[in-house]
N, C-alpha and C. Protein backbone atom coordinates (compact mmCIF):
# COMPACT_ATOMS: atom_id res chain seq x y z
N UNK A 1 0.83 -1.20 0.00
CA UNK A 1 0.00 0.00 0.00
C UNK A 1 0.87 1.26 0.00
N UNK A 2 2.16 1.48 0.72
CA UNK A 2 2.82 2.55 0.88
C UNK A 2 3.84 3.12 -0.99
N UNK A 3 4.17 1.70 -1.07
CA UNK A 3 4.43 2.42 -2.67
C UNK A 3 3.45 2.74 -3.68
N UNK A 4 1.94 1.96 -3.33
CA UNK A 4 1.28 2.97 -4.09
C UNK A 4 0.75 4.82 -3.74
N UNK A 5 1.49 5.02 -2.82
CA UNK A 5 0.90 6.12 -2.57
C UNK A 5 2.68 7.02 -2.45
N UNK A 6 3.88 6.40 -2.92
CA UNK A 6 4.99 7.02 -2.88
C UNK A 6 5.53 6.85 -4.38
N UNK A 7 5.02 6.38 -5.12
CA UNK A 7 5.48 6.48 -6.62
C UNK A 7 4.29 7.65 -7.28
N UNK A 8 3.53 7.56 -6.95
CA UNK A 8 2.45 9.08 -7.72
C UNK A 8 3.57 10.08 -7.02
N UNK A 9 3.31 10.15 -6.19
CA UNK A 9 4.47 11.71 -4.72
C UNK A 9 5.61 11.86 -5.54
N UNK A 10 6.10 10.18 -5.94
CA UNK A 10 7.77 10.52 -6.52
C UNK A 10 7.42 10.69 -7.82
N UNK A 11 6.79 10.64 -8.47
CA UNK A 11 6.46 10.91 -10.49
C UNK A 11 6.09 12.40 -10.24
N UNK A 12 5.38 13.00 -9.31
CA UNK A 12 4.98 14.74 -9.54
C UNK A 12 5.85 15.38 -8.63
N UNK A 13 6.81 14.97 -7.60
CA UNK A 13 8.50 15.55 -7.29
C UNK A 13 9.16 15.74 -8.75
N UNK A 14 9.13 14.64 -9.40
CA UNK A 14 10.34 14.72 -10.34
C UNK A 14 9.75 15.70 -12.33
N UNK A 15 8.47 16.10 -11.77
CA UNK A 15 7.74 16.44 -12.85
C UNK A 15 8.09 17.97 -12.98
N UNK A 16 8.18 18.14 -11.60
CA UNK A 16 8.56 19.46 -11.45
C UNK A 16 10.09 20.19 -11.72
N UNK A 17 10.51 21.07 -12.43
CA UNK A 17 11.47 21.81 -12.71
C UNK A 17 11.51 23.30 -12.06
N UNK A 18 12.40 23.25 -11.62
CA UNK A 18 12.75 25.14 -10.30
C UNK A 18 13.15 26.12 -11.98
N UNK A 19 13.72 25.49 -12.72
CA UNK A 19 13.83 26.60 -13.88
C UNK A 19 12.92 27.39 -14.72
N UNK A 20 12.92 28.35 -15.25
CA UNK A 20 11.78 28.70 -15.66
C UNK A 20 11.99 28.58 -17.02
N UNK A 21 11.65 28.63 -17.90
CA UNK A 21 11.76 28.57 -19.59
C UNK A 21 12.42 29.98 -20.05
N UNK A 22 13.38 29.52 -20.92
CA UNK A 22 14.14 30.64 -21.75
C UNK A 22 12.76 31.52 -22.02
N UNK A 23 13.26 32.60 -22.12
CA UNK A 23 12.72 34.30 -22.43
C UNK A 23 13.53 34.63 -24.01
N UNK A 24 12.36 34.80 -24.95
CA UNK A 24 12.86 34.84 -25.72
C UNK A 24 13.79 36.30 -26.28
N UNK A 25 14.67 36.64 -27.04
CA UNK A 25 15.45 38.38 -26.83
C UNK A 25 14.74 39.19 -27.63
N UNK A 26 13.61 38.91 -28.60
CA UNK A 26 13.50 39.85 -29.35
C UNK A 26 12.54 40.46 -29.03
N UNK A 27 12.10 41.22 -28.73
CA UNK A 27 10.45 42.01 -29.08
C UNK A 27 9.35 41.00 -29.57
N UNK A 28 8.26 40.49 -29.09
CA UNK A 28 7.61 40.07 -29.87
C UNK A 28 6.83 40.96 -30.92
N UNK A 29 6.66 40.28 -31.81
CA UNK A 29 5.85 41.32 -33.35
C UNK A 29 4.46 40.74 -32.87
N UNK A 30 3.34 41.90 -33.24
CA UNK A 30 1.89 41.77 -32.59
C UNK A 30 1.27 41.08 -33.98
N UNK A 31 0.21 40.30 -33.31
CA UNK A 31 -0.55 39.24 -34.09
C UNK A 31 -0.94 40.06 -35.75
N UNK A 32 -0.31 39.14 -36.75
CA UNK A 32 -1.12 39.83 -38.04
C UNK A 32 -2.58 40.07 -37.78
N UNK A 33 -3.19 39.44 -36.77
CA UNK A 33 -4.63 39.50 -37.35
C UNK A 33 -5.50 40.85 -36.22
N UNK A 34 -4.76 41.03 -35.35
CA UNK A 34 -4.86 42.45 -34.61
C UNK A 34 -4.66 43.47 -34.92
N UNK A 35 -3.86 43.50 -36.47
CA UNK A 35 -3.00 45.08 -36.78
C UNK A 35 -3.86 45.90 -37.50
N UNK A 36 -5.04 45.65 -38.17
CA UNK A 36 -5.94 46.52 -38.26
C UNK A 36 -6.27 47.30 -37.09
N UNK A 37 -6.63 46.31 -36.15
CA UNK A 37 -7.19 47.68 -35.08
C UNK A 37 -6.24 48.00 -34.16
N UNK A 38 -4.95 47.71 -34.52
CA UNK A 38 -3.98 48.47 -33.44
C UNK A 38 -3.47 49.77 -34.30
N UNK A 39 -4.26 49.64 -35.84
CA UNK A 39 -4.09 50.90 -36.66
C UNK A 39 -4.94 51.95 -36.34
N UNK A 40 -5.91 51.25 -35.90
CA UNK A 40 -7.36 52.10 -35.76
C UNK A 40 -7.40 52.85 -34.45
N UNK A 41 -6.39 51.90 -33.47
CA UNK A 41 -6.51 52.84 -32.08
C UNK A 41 -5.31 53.81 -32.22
N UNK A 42 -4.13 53.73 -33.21
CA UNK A 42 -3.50 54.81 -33.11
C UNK A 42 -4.15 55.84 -33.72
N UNK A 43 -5.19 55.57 -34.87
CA UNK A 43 -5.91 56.80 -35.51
C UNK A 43 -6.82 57.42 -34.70
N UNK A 44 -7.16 56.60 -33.42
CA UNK A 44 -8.11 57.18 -32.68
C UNK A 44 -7.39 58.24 -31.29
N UNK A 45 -6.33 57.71 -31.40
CA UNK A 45 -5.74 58.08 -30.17
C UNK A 45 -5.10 59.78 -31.09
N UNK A 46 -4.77 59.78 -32.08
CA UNK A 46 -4.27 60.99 -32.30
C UNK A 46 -5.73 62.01 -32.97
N UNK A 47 -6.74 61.18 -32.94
CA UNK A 47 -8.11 62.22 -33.02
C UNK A 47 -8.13 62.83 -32.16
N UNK A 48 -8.20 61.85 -31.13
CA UNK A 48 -8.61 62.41 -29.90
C UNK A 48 -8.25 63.36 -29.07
N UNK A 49 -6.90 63.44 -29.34
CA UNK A 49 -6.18 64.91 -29.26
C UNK A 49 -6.71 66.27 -30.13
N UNK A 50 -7.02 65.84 -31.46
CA UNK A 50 -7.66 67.12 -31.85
C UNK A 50 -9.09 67.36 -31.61
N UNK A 51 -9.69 66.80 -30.56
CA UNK A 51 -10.61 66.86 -30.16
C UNK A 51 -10.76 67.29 -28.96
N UNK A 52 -9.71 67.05 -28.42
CA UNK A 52 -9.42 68.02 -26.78
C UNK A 52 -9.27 69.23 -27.15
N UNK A 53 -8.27 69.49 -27.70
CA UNK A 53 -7.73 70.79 -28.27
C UNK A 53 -9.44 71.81 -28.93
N UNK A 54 -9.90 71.21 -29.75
CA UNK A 54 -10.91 71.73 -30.60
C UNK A 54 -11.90 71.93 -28.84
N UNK A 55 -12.61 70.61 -27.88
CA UNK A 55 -12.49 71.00 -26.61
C UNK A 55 -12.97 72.22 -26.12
N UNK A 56 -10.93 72.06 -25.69
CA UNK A 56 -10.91 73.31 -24.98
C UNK A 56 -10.83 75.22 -25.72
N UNK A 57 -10.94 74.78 -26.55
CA UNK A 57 -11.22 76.38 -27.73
C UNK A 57 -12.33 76.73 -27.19
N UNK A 58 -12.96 75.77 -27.60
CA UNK A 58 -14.87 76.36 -26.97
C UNK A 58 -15.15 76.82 -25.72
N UNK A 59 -14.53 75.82 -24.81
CA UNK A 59 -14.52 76.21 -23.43
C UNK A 59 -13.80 77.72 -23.33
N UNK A 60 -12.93 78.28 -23.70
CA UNK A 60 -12.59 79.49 -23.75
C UNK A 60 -13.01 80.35 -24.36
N UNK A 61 -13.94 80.16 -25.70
CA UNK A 61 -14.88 81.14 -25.72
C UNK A 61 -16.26 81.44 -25.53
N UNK A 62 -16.34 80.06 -25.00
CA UNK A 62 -17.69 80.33 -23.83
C UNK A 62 -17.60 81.21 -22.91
N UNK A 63 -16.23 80.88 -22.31
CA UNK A 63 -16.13 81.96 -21.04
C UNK A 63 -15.30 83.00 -21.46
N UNK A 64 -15.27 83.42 -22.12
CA UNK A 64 -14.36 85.14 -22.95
C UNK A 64 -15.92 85.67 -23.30
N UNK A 65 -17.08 84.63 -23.66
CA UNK A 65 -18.33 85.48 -24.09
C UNK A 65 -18.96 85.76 -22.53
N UNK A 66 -18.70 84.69 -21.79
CA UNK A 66 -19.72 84.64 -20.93
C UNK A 66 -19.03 85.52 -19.30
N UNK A 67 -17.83 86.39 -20.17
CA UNK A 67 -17.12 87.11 -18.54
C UNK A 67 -17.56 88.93 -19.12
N UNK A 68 -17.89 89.09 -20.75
CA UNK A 68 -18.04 90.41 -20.81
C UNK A 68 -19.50 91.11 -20.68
């Protein structure tokens, strides 16, 4: 009875490795099939700046109309 319950213990001791797996050096390159919309969020991300900007214009002449 005791080696059946010390050969499973000793097969998942020895299953185990303390190392971790090589890291690969390069950059990974992003999935072909994502790069449409990682196009689309840089087009969105630099709208969106002219949209703050455009924004805050208004907000300043709301209040340039709304201080005289």
């Amino acid at each position: 009875m005791m080696k059946w319950t010390l050969i499973p213990l000793a097969l998942s001791l020895a299953a185990c490795d303390a190392t971790p797996p090589p890291q690969p050096k390069t950059a990974p390159t992003p999935n072909p099939v994502f790069q449409t919309q990682i196009q689309e969020m840089k087009k969105a991300r630099a709208v969106e700046g002219q949209v703050m900007d455009a924004a805050q214009a208004q907000r300043k002449q709301i209040d340039d109309a709304t201080q005289q």
